[in-house]
PDB file of N, CA and C in Angstrom:
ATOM      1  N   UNK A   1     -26.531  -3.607   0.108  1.00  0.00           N
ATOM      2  CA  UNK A   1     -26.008  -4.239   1.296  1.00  0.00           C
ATOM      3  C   UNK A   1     -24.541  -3.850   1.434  1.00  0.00           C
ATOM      4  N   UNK A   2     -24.064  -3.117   2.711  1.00  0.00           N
ATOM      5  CA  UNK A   2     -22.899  -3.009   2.815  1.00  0.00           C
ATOM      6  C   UNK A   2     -22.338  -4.325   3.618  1.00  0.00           C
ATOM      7  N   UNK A   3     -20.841  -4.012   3.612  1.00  0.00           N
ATOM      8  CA  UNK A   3     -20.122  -5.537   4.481  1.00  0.00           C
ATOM      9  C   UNK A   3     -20.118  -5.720   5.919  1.00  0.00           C
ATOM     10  N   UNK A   4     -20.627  -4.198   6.647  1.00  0.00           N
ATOM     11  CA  UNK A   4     -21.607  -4.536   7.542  1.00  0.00           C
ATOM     12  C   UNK A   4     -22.673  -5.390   8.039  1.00  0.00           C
ATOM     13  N   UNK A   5     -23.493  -4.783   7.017  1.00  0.00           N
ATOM     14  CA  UNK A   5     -24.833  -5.888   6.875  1.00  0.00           C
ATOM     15  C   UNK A   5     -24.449  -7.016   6.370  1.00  0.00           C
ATOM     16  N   UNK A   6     -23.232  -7.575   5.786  1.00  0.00           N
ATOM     17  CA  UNK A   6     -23.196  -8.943   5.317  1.00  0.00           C
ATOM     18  C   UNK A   6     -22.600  -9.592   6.537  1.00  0.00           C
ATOM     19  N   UNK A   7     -21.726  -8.869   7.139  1.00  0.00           N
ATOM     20  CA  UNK A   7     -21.021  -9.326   8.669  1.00  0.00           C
ATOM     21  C   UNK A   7     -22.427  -9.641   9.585  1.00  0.00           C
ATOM     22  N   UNK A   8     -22.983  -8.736   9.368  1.00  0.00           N
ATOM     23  CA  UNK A   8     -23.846  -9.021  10.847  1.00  0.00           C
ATOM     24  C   UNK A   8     -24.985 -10.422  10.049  1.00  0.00           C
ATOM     25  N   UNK A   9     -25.231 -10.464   8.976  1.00  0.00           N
ATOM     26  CA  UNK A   9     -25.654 -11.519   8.417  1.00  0.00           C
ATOM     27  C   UNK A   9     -25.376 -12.807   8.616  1.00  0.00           C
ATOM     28  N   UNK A  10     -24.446 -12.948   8.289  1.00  0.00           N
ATOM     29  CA  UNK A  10     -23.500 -14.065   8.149  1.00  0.00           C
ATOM     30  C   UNK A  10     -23.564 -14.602   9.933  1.00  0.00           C
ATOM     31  N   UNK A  11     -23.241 -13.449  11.090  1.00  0.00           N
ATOM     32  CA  UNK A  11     -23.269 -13.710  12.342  1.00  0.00           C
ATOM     33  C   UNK A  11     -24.811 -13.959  12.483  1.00  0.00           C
ATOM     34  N   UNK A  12     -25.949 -13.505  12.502  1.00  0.00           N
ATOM     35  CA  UNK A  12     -26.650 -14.088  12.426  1.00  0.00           C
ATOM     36  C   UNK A  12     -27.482 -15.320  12.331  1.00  0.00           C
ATOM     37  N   UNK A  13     -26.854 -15.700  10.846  1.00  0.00           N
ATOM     38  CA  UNK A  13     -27.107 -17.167   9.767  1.00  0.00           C
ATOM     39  C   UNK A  13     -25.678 -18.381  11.068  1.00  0.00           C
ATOM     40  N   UNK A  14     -25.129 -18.048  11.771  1.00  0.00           N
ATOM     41  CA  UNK A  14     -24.038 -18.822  11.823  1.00  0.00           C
ATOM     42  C   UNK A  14     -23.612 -19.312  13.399  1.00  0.00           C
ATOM     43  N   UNK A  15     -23.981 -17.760  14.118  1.00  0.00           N
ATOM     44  CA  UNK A  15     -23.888 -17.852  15.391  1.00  0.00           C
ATOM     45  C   UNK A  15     -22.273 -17.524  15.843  1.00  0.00           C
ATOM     46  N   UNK A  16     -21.401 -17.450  14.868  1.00  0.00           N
ATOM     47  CA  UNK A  16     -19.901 -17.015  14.776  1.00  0.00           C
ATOM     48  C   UNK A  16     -19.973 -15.393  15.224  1.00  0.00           C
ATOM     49  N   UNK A  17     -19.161 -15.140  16.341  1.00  0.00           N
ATOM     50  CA  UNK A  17     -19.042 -13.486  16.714  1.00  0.00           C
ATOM     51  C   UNK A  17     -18.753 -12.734  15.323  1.00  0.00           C
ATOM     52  N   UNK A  18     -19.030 -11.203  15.147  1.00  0.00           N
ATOM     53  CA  UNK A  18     -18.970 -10.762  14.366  1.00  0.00           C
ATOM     54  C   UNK A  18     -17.810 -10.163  14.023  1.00  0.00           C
ATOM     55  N   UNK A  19     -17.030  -9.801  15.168  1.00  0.00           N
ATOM     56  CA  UNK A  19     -15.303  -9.710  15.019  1.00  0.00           C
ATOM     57  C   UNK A  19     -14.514 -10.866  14.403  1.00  0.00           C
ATOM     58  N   UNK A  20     -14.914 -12.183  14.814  1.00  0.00           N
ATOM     59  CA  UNK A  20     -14.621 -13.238  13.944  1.00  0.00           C
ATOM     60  C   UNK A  20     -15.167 -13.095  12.523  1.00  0.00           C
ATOM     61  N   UNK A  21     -16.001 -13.062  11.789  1.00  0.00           N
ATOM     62  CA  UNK A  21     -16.495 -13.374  10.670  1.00  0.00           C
ATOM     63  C   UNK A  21     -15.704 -11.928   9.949  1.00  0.00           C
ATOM     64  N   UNK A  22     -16.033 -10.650  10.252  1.00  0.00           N
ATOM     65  CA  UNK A  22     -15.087  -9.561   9.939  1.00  0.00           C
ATOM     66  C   UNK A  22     -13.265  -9.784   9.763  1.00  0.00           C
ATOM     67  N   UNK A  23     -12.822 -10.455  10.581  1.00  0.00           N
ATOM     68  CA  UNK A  23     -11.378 -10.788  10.120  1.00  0.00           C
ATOM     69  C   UNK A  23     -11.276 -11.696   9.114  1.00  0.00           C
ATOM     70  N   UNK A  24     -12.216 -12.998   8.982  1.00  0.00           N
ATOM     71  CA  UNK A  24     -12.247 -13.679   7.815  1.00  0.00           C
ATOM     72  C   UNK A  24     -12.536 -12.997   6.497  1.00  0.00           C
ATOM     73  N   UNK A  25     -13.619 -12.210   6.377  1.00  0.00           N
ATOM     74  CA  UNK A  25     -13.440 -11.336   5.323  1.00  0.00           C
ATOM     75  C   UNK A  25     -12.868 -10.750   4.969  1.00  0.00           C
ATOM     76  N   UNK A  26     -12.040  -9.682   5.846  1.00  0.00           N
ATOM     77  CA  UNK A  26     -10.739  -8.828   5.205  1.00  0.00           C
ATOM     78  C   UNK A  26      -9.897  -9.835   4.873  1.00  0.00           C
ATOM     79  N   UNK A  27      -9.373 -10.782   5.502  1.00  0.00           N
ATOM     80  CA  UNK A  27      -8.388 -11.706   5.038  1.00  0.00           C
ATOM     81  C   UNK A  27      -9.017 -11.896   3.849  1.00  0.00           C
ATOM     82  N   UNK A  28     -10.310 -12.659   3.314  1.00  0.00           N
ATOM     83  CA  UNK A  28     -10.039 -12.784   2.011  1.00  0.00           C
ATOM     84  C   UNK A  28     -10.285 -11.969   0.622  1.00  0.00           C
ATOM     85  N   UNK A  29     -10.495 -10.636   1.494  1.00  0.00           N
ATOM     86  CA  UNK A  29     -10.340  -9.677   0.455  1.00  0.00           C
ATOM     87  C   UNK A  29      -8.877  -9.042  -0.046  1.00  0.00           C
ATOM     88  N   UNK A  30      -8.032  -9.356   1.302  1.00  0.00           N
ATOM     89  CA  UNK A  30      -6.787  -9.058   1.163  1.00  0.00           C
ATOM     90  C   UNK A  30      -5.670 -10.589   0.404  1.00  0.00           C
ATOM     91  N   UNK A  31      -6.643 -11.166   0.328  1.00  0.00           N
ATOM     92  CA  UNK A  31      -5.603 -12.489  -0.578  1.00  0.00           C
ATOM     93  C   UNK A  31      -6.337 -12.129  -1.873  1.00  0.00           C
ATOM     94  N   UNK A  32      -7.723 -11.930  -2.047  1.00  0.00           N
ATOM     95  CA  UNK A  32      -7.557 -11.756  -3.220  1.00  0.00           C
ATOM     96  C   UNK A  32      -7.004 -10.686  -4.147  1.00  0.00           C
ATOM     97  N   UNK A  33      -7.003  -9.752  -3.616  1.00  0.00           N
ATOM     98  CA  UNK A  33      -6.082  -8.572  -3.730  1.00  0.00           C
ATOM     99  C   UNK A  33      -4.578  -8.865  -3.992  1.00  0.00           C
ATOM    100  N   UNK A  34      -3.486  -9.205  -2.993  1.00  0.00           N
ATOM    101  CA  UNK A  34      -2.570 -10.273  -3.481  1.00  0.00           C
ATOM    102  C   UNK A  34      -2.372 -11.143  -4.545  1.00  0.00           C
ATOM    103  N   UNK A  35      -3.356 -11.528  -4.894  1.00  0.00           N
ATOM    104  CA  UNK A  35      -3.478 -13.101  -5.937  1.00  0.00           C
ATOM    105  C   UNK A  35      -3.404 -11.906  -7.366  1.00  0.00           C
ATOM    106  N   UNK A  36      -4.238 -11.054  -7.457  1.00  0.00           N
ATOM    107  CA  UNK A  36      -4.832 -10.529  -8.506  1.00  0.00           C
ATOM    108  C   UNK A  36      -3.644  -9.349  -8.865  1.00  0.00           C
ATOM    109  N   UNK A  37      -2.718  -9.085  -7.789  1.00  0.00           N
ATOM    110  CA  UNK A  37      -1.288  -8.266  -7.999  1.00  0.00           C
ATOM    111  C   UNK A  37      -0.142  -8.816  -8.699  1.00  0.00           C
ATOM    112  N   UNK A  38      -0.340  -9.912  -8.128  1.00  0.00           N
ATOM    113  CA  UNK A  38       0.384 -11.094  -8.503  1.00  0.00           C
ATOM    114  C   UNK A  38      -0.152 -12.020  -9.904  1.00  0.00           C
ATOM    115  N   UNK A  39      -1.098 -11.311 -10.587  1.00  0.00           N
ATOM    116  CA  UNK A  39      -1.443 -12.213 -11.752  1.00  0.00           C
ATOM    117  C   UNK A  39      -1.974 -13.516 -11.982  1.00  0.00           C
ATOM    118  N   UNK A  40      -2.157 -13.528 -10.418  1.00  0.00           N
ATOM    119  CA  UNK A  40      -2.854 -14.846 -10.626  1.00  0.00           C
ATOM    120  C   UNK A  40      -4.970 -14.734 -10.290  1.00  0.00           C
ATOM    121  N   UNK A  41      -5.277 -14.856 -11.197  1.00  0.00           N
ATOM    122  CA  UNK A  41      -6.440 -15.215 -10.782  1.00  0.00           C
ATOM    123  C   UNK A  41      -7.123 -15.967  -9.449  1.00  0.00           C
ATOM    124  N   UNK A  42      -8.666 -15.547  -8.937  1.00  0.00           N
ATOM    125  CA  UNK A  42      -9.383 -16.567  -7.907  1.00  0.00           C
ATOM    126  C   UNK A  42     -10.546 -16.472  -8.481  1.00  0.00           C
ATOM    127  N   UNK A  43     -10.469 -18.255  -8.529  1.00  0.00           N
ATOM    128  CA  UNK A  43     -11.721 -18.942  -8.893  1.00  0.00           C
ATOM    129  C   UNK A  43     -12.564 -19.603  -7.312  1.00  0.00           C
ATOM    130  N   UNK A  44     -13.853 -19.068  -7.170  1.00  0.00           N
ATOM    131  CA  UNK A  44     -14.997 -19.401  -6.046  1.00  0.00           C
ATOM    132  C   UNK A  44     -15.704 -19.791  -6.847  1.00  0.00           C
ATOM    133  N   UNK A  45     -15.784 -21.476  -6.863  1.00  0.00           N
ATOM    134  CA  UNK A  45     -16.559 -22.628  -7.699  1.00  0.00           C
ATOM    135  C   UNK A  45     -18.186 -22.175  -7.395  1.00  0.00           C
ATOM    136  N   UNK A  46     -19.145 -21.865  -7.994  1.00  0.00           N
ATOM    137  CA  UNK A  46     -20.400 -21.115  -8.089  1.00  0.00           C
ATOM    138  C   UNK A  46     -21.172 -20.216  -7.541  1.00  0.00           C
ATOM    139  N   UNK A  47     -19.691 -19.437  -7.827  1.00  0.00           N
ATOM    140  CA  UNK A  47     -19.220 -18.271  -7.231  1.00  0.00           C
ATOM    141  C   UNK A  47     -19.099 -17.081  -8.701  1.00  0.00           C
ATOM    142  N   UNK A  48     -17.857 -17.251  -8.489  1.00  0.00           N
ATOM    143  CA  UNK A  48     -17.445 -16.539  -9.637  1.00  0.00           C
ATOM    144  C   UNK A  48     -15.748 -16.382  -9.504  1.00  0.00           C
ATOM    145  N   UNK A  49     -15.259 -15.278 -10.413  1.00  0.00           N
ATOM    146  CA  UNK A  49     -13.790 -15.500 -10.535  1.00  0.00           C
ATOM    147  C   UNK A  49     -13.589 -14.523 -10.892  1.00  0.00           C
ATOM    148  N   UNK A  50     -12.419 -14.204 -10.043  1.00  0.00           N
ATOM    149  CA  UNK A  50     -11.958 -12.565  -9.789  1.00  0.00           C
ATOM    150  C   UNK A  50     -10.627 -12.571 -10.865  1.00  0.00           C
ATOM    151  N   UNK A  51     -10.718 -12.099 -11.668  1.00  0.00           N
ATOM    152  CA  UNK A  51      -9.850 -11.739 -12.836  1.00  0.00           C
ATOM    153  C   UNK A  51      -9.497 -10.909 -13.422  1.00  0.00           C
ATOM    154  N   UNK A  52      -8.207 -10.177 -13.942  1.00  0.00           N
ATOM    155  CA  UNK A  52      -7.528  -9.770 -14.734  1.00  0.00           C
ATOM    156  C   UNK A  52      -7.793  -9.546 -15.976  1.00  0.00           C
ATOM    157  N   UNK A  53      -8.093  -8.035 -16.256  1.00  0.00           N
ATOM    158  CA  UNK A  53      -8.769  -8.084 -18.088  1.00  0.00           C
ATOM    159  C   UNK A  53      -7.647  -6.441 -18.347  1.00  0.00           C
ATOM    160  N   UNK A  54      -7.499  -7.176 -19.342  1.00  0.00           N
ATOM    161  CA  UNK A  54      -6.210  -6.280 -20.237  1.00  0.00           C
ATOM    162  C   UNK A  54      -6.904  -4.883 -21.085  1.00  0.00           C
ATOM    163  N   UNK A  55      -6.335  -3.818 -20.722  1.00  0.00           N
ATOM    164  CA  UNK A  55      -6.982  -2.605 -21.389  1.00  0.00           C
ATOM    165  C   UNK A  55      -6.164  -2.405 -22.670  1.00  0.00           C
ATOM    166  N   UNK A  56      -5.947  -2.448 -23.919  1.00  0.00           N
ATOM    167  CA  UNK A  56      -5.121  -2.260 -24.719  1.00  0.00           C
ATOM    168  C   UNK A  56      -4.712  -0.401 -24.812  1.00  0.00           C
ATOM    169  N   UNK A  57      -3.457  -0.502 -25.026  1.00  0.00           N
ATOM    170  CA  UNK A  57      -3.044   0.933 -25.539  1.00  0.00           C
ATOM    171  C   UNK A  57      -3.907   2.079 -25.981  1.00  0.00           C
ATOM    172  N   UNK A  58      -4.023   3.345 -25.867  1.00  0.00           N
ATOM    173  CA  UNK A  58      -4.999   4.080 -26.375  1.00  0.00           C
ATOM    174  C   UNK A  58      -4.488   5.307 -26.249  1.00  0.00           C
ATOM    175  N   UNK A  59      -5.001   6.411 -27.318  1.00  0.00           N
ATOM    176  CA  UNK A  59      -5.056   7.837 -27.091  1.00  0.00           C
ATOM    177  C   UNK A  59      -6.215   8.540 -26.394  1.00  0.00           C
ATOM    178  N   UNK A  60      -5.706   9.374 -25.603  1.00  0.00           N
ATOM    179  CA  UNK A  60      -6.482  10.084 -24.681  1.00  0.00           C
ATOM    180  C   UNK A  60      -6.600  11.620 -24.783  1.00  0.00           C
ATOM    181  N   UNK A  61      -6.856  12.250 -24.081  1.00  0.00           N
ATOM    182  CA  UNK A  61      -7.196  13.738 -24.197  1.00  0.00           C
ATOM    183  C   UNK A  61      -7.269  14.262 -22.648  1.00  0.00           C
ATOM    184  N   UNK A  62      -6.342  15.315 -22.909  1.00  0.00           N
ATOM    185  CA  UNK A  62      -6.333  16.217 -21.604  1.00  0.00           C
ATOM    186  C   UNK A  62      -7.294  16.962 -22.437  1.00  0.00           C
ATOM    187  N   UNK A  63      -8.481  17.712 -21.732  1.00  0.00           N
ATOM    188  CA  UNK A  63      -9.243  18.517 -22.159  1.00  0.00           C
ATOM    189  C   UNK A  63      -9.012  19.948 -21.738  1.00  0.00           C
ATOM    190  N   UNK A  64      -8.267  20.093 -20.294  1.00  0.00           N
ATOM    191  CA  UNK A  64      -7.953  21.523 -19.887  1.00  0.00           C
ATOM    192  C   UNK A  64      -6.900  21.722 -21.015  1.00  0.00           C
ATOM    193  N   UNK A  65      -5.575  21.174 -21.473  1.00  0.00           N
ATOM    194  CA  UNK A  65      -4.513  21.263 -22.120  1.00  0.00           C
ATOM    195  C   UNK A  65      -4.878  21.542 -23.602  1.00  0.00           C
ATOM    196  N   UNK A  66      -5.924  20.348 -23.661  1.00  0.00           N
ATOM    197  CA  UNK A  66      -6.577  20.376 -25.014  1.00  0.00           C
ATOM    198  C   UNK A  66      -5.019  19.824 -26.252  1.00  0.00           C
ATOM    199  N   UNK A  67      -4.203  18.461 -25.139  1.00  0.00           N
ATOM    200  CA  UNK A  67      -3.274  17.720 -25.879  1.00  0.00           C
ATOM    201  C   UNK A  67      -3.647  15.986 -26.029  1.00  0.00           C
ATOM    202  N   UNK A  68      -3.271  15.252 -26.595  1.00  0.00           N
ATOM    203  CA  UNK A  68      -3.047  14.081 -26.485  1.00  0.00           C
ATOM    204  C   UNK A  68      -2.108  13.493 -25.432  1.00  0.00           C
ATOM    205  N   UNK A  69      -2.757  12.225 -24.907  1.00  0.00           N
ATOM    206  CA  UNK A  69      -1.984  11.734 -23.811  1.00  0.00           C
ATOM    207  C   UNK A  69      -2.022   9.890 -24.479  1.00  0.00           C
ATOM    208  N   UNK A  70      -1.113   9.792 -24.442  1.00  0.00           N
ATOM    209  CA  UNK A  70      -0.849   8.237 -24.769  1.00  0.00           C
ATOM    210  C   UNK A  70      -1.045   7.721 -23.030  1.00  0.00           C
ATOM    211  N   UNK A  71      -2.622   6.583 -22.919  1.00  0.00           N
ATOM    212  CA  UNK A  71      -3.149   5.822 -22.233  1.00  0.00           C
ATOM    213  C   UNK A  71      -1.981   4.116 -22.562  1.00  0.00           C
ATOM    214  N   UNK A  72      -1.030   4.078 -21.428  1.00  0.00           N
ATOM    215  CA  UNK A  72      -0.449   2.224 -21.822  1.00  0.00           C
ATOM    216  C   UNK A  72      -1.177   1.306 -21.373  1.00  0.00           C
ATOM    217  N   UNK A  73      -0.680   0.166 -22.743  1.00  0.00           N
ATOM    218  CA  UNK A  73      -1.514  -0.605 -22.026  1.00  0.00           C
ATOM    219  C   UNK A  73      -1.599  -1.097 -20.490  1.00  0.00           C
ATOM    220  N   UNK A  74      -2.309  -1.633 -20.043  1.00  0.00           N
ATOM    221  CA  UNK A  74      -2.658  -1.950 -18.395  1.00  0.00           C
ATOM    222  C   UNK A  74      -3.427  -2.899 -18.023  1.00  0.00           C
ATOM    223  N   UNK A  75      -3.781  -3.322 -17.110  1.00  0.00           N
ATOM    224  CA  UNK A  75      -4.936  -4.633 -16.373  1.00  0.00           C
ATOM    225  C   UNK A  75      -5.701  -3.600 -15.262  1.00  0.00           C
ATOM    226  N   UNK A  76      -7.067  -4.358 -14.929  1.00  0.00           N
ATOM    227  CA  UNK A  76      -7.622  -3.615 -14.267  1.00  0.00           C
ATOM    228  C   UNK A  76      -8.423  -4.812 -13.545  1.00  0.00           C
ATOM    229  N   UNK A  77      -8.549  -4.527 -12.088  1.00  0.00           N
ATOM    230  CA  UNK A  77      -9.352  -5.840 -11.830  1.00  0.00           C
ATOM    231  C   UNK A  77     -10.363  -6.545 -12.206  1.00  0.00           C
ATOM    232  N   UNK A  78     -11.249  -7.596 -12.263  1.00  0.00           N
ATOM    233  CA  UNK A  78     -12.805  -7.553 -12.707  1.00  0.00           C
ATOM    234  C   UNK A  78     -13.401  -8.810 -11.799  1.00  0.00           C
ATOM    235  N   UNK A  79     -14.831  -8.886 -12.182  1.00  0.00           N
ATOM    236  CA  UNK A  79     -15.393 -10.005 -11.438  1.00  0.00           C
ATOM    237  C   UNK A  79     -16.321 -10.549 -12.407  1.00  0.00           C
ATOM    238  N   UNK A  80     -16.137 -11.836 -12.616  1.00  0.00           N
ATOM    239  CA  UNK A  80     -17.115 -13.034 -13.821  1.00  0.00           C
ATOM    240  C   UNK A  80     -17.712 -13.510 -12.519  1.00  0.00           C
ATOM    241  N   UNK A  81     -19.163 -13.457 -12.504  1.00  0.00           N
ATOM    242  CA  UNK A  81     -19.794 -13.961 -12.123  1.00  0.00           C
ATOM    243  C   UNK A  81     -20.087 -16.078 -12.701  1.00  0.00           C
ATOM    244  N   UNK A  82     -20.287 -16.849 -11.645  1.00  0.00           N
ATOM    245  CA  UNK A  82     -20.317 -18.181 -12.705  1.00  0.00           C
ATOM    246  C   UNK A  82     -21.653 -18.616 -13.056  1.00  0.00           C
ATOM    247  N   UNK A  83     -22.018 -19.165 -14.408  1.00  0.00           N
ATOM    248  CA  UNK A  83     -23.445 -19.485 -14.622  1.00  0.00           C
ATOM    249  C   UNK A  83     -24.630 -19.622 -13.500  1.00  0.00           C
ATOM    250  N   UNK A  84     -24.142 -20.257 -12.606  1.00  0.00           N
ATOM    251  CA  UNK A  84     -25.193 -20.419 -11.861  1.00  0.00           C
ATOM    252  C   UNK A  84     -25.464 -19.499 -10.982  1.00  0.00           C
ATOM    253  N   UNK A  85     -24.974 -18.783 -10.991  1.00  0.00           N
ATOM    254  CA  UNK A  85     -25.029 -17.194 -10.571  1.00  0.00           C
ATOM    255  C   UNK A  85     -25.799 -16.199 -11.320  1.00  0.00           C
ATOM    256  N   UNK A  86     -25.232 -16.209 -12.260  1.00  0.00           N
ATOM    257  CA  UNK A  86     -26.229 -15.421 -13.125  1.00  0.00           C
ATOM    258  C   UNK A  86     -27.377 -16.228 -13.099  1.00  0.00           C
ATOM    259  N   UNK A  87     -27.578 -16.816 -13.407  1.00  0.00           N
ATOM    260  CA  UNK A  87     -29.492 -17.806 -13.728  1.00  0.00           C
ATOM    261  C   UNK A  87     -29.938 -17.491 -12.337  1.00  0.00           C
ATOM    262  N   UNK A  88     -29.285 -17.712 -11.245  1.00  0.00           N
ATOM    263  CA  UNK A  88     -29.763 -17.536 -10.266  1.00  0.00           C
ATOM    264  C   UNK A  88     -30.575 -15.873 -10.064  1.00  0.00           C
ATOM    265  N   UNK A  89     -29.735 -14.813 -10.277  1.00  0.00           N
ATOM    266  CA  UNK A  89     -30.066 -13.368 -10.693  1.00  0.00           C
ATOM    267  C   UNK A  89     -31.128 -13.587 -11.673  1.00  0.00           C
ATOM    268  N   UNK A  90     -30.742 -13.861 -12.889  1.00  0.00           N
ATOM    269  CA  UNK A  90     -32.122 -14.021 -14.150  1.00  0.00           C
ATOM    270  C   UNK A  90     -33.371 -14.409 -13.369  1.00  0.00           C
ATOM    271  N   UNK A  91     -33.802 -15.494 -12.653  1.00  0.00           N
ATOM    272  CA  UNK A  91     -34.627 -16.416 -11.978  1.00  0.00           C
ATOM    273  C   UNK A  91     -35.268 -15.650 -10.918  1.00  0.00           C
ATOM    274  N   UNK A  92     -34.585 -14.630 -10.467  1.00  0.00           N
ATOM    275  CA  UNK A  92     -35.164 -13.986  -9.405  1.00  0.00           C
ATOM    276  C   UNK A  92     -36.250 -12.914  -9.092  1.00  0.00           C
ATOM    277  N   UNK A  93     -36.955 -12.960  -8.405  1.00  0.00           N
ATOM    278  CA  UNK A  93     -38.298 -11.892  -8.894  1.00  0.00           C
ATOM    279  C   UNK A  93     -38.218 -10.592  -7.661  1.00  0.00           C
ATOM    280  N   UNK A  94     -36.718 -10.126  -7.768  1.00  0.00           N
ATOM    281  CA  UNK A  94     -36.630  -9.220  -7.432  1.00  0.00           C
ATOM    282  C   UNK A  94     -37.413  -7.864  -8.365  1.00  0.00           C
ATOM    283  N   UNK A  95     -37.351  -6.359  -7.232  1.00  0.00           N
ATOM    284  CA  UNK A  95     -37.891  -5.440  -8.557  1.00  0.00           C
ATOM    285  C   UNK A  95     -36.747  -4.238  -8.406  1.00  0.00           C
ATOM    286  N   UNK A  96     -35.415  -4.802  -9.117  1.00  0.00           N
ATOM    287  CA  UNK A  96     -34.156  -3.917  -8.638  1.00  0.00           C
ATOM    288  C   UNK A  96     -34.652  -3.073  -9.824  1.00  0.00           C
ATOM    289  N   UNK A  97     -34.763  -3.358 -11.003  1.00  0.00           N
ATOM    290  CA  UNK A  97     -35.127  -2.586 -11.947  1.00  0.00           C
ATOM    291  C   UNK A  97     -35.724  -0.854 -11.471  1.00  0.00           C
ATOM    292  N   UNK A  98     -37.086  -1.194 -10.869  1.00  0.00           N
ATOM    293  CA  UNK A  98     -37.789  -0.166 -10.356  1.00  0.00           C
ATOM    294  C   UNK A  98     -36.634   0.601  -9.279  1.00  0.00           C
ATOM    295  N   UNK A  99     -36.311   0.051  -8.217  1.00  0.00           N
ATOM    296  CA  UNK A  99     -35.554   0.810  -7.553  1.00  0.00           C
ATOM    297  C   UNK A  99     -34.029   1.494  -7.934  1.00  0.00           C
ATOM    298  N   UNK A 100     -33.395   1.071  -9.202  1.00  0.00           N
ATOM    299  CA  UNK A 100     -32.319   1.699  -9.902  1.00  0.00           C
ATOM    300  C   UNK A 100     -33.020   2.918 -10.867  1.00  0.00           C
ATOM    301  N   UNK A 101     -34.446   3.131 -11.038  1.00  0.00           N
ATOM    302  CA  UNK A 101     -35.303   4.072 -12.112  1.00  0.00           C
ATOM    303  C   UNK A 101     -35.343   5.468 -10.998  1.00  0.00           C
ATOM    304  N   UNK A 102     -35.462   4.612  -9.703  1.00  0.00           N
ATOM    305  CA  UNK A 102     -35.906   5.645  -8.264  1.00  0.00           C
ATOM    306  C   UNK A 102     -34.842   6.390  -7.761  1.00  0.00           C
ATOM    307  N   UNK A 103     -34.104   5.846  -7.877  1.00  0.00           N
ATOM    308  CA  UNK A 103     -32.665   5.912  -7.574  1.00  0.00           C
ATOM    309  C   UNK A 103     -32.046   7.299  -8.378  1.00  0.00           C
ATOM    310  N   UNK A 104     -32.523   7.055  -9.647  1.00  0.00           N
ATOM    311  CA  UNK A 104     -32.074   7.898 -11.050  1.00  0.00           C
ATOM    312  C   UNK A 104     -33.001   9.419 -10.607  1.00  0.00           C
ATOM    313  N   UNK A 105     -34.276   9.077 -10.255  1.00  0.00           N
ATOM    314  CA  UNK A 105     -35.232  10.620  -9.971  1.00  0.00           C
ATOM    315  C   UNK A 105     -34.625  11.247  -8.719  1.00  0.00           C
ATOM    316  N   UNK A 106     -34.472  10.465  -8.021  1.00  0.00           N
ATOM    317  CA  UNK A 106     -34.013  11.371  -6.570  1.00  0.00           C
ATOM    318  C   UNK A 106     -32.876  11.987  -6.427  1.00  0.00           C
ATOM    319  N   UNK A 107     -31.765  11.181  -7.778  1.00  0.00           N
ATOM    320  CA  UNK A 107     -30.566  12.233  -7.566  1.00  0.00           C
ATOM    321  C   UNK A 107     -30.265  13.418  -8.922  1.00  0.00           C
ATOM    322  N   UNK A 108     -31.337  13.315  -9.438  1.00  0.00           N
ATOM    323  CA  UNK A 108     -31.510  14.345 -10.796  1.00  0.00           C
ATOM    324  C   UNK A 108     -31.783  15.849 -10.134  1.00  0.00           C
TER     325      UNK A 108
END
């Protein structure tokens, strides 16, 4: 599903124009973006929570150079899904399985 299809969804499910529901979304993709620059975490109560996870220091490899590159440490965005989210996924009798196997043959 792209944010298309979730826009026109949502307009659908709601009856809200779809230029409306589209500005609400960028807005809150663009605060959370903000929040998460800014170090602060967003928590969406059974939802999930858009967070900050620390990459520690590391050695790396240029392979054309064939040198070491010191990787610093850094943050990188992430997304925790919340329990009832996941169970909800577990619980579900989707067959994504099969279509991520299909997915794998058609682009081999």
């Amino acid at each position: 599903m792209r944010k298309a299809d979730v826009v026109g969804s949502i307009a659908e499910k709601t009856g809200i124009p779809k230029v409306d529901i589209l500005v609400a979304l960028e807005t809150f993709f663009k605060e959370v973006k903000i929040s998460l620059v800014e170090g602060e975490p967003v928590y969406v109560r059974g939802f999930g929570s858009f967070i900050l996870k620390k990459r520690a220091a590391k050695i790396g490899r240029n392979i054309k150079k064939n040198v070491a590159v010191e990787i610093p440490e850094h943050f990188i965005p992430a997304f925790k899904p919340a329990k009832e989210f996941v169970q909800a996924v577990k619980d579900s009798k989707h067959e994504l399985a099969e279509h991520a196997e299909m997915d794998l043959v058609e682009h081999d």
